[in-house]
C-alpha atoms as a PDB file:
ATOM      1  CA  UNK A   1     -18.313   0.958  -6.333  1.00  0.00           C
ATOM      2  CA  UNK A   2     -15.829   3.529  -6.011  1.00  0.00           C
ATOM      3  CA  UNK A   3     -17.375   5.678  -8.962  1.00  0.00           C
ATOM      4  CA  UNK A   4     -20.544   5.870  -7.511  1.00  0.00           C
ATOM      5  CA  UNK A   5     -19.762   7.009  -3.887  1.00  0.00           C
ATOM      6  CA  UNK A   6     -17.535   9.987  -5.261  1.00  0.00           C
ATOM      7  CA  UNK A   7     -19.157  10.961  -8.456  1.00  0.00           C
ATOM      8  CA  UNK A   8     -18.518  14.418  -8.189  1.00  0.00           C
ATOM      9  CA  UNK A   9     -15.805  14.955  -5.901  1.00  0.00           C
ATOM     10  CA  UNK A  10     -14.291  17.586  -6.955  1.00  0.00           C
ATOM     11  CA  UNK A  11     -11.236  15.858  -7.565  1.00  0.00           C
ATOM     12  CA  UNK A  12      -9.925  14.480 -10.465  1.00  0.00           C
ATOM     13  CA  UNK A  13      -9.920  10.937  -9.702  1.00  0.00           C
ATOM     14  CA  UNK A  14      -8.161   7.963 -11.894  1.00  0.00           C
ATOM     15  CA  UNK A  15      -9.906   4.995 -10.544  1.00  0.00           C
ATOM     16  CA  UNK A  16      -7.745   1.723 -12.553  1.00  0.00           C
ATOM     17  CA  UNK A  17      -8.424  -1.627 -12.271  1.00  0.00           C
ATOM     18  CA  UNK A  18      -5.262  -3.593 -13.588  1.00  0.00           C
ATOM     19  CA  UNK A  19      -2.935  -5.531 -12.054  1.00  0.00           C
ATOM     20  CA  UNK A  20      -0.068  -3.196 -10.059  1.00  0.00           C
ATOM     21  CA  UNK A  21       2.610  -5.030 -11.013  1.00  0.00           C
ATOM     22  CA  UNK A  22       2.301  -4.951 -14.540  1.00  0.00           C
ATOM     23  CA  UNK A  23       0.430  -2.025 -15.604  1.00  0.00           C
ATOM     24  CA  UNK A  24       1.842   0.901 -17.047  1.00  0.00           C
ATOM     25  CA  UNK A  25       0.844   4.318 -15.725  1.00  0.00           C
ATOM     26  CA  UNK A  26       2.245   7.541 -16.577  1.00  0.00           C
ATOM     27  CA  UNK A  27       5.184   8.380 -14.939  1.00  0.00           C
ATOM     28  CA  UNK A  28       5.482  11.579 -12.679  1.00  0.00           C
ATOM     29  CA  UNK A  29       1.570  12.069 -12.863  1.00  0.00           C
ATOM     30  CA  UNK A  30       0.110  11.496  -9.377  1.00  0.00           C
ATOM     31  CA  UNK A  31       0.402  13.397  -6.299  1.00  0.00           C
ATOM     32  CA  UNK A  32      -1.403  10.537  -4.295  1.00  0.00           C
ATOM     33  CA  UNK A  33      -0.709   6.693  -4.272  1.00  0.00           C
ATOM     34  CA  UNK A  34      -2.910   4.524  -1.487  1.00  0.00           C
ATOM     35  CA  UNK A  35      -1.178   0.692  -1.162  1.00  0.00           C
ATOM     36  CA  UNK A  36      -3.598  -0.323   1.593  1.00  0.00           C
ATOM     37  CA  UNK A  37      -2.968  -3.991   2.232  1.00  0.00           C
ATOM     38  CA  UNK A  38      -0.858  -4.716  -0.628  1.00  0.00           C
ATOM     39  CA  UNK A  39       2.681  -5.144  -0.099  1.00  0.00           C
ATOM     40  CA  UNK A  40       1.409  -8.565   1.536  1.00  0.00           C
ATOM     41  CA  UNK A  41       1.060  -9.994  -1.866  1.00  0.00           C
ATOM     42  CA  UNK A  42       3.625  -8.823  -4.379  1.00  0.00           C
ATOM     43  CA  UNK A  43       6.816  -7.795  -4.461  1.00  0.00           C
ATOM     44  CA  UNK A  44       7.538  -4.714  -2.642  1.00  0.00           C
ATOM     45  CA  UNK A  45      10.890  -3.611  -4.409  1.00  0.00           C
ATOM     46  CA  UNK A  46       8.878  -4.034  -7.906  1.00  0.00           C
ATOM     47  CA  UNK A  47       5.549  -2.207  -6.361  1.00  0.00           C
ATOM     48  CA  UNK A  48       7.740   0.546  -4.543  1.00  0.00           C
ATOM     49  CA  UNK A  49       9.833   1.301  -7.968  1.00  0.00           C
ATOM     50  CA  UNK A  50       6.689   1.439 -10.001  1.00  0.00           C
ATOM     51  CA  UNK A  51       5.107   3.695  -7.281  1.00  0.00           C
ATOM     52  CA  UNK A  52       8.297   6.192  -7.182  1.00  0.00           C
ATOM     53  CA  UNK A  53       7.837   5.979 -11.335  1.00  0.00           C
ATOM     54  CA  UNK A  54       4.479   7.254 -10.943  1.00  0.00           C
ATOM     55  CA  UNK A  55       4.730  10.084  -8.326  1.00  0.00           C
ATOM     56  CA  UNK A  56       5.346  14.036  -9.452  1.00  0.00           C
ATOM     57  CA  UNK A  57       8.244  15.241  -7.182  1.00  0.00           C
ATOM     58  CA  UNK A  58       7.035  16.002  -3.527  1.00  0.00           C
ATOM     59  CA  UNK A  59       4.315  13.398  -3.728  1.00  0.00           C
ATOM     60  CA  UNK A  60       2.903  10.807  -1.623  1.00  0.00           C
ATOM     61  CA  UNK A  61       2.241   7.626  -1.242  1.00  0.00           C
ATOM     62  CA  UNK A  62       0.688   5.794   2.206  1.00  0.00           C
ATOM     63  CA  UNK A  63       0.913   2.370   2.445  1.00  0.00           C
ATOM     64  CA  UNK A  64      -0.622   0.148   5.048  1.00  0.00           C
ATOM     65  CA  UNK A  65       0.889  -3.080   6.486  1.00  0.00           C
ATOM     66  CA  UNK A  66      -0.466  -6.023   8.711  1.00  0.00           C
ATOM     67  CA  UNK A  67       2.317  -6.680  11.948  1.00  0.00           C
ATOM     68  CA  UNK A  68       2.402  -9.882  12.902  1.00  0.00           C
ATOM     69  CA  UNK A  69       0.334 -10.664  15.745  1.00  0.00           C
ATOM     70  CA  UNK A  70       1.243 -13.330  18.469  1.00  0.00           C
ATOM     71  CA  UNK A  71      -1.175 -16.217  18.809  1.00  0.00           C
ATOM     72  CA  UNK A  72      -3.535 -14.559  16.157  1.00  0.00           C
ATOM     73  CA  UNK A  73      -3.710 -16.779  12.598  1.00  0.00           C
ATOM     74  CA  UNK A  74      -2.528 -13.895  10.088  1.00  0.00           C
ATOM     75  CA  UNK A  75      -5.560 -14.534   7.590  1.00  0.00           C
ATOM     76  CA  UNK A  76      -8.779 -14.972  10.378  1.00  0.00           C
ATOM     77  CA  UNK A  77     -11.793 -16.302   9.976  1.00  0.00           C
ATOM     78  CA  UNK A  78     -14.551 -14.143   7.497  1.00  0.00           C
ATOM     79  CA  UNK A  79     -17.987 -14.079   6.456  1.00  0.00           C
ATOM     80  CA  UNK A  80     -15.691 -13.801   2.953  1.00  0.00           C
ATOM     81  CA  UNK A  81     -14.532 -16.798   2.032  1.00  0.00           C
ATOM     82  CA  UNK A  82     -12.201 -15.879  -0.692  1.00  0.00           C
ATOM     83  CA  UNK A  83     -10.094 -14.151   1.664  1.00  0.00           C
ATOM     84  CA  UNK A  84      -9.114 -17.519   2.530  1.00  0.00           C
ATOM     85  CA  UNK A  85      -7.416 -18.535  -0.297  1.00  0.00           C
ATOM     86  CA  UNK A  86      -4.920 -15.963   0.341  1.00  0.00           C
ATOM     87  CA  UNK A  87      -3.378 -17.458   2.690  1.00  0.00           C
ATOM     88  CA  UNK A  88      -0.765 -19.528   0.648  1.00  0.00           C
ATOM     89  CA  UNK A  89       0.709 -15.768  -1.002  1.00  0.00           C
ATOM     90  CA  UNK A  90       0.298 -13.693   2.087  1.00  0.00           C
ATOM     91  CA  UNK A  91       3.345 -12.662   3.412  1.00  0.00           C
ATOM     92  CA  UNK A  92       4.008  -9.815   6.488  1.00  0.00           C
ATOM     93  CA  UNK A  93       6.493  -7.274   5.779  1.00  0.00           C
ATOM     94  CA  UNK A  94       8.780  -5.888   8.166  1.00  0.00           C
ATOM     95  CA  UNK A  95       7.988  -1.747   8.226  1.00  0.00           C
ATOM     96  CA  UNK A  96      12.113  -1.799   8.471  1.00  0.00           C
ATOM     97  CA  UNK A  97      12.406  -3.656   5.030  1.00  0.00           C
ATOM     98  CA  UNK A  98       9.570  -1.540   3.379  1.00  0.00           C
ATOM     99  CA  UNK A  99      11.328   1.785   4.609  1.00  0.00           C
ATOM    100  CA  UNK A 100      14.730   0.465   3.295  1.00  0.00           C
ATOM    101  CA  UNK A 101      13.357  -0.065  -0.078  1.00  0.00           C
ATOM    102  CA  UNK A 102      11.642   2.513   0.015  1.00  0.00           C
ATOM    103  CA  UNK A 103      14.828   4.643   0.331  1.00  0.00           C
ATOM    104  CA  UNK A 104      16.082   2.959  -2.464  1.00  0.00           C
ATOM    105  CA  UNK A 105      13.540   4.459  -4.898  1.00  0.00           C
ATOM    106  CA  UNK A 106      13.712   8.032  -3.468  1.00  0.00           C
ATOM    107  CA  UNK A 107      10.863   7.614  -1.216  1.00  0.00           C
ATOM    108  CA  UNK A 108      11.348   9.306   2.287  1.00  0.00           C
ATOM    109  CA  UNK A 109       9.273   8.414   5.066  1.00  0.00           C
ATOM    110  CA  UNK A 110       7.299  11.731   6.182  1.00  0.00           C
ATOM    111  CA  UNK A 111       5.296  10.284   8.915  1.00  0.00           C
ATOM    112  CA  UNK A 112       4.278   6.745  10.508  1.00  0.00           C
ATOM    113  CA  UNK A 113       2.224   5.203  12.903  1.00  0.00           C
ATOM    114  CA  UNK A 114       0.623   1.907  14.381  1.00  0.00           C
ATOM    115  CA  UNK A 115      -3.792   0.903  14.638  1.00  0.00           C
ATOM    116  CA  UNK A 116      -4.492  -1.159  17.104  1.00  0.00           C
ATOM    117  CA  UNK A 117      -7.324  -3.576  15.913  1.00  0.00           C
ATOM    118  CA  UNK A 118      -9.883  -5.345  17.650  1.00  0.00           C
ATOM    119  CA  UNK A 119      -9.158  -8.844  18.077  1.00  0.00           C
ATOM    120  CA  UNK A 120      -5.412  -8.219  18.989  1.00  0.00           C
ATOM    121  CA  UNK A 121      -4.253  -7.519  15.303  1.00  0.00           C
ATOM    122  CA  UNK A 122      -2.002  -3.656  14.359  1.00  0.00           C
ATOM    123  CA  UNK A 123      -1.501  -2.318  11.454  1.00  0.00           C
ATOM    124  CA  UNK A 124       1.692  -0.277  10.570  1.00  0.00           C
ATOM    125  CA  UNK A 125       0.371   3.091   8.594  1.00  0.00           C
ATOM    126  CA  UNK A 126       3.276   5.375   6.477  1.00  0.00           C
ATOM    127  CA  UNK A 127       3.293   8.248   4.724  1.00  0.00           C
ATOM    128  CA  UNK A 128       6.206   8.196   2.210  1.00  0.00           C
ATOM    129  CA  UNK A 129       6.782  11.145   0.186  1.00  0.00           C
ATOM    130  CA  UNK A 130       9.167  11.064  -3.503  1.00  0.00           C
ATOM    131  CA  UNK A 131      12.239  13.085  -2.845  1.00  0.00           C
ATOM    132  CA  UNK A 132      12.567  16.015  -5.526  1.00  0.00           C
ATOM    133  CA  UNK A 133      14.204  15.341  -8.393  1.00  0.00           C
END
């Protein structure tokens, strides 16, 4: 779906499909990583290692989190009803954790913010950039 609403952005776009916490990109290749809704369901400090792999010096990864949300189920109810069977892996991150681990790898956080959804849920958004060298 991807490929056909940007074929010709003017970018040079790597579009992979391959599970992230096995596959083997290049390292030091990408200026851009997007891990929108991810961390929920693998490992962060093997996902956040791979990502720092992967990043030229300077670049940057965003990665967006659920928050927990009081009174609110964390998976709710969809016209998709595979989203449903997520709900035994899912697990919330704390944005302190991520930013810890982050550190860890040489990734700094640059810049972060909350959403506000409808239906009471947030979403935690960072921008983390690999530290030179």
């Amino acid at each position: 779906m991807a490929r056909r609403r940007f074929p010709n952005s003017g970018y040079a776009l790597d579009l992979v499909f391959a599970d992230v916490t096995q596959i083997e990109l290049p390292l030091s290749r990408y200026r851009l990583v997007h891990a929108a809704l991810l961390l929920e369901y693998v490992e962060p400090r093997n996902l956040l290692g791979r990502v720092s792999r992967w990043l030229v010096p300077g670049g940057r990864c965003t990665i967006v989190l659920q928050l927990p949300s009081e009174g609110r189920a964390i998976i709710t109810l969809s016209p998709y009803r595979s989203l449903g069977s997520l709900a035994g892996i899912m697990r919330l991150r704390d944005p302190q954790e991520v930013r810890r681990i982050a550190g860890d790898f040489g990734l700094e956080e640059v810049r972060s913010w909350e959403i506000p959804l409808p239906g009471a849920k947030r979403l935690q958004v960072m921008l983390l950039a690999r530290l030179a060298g």
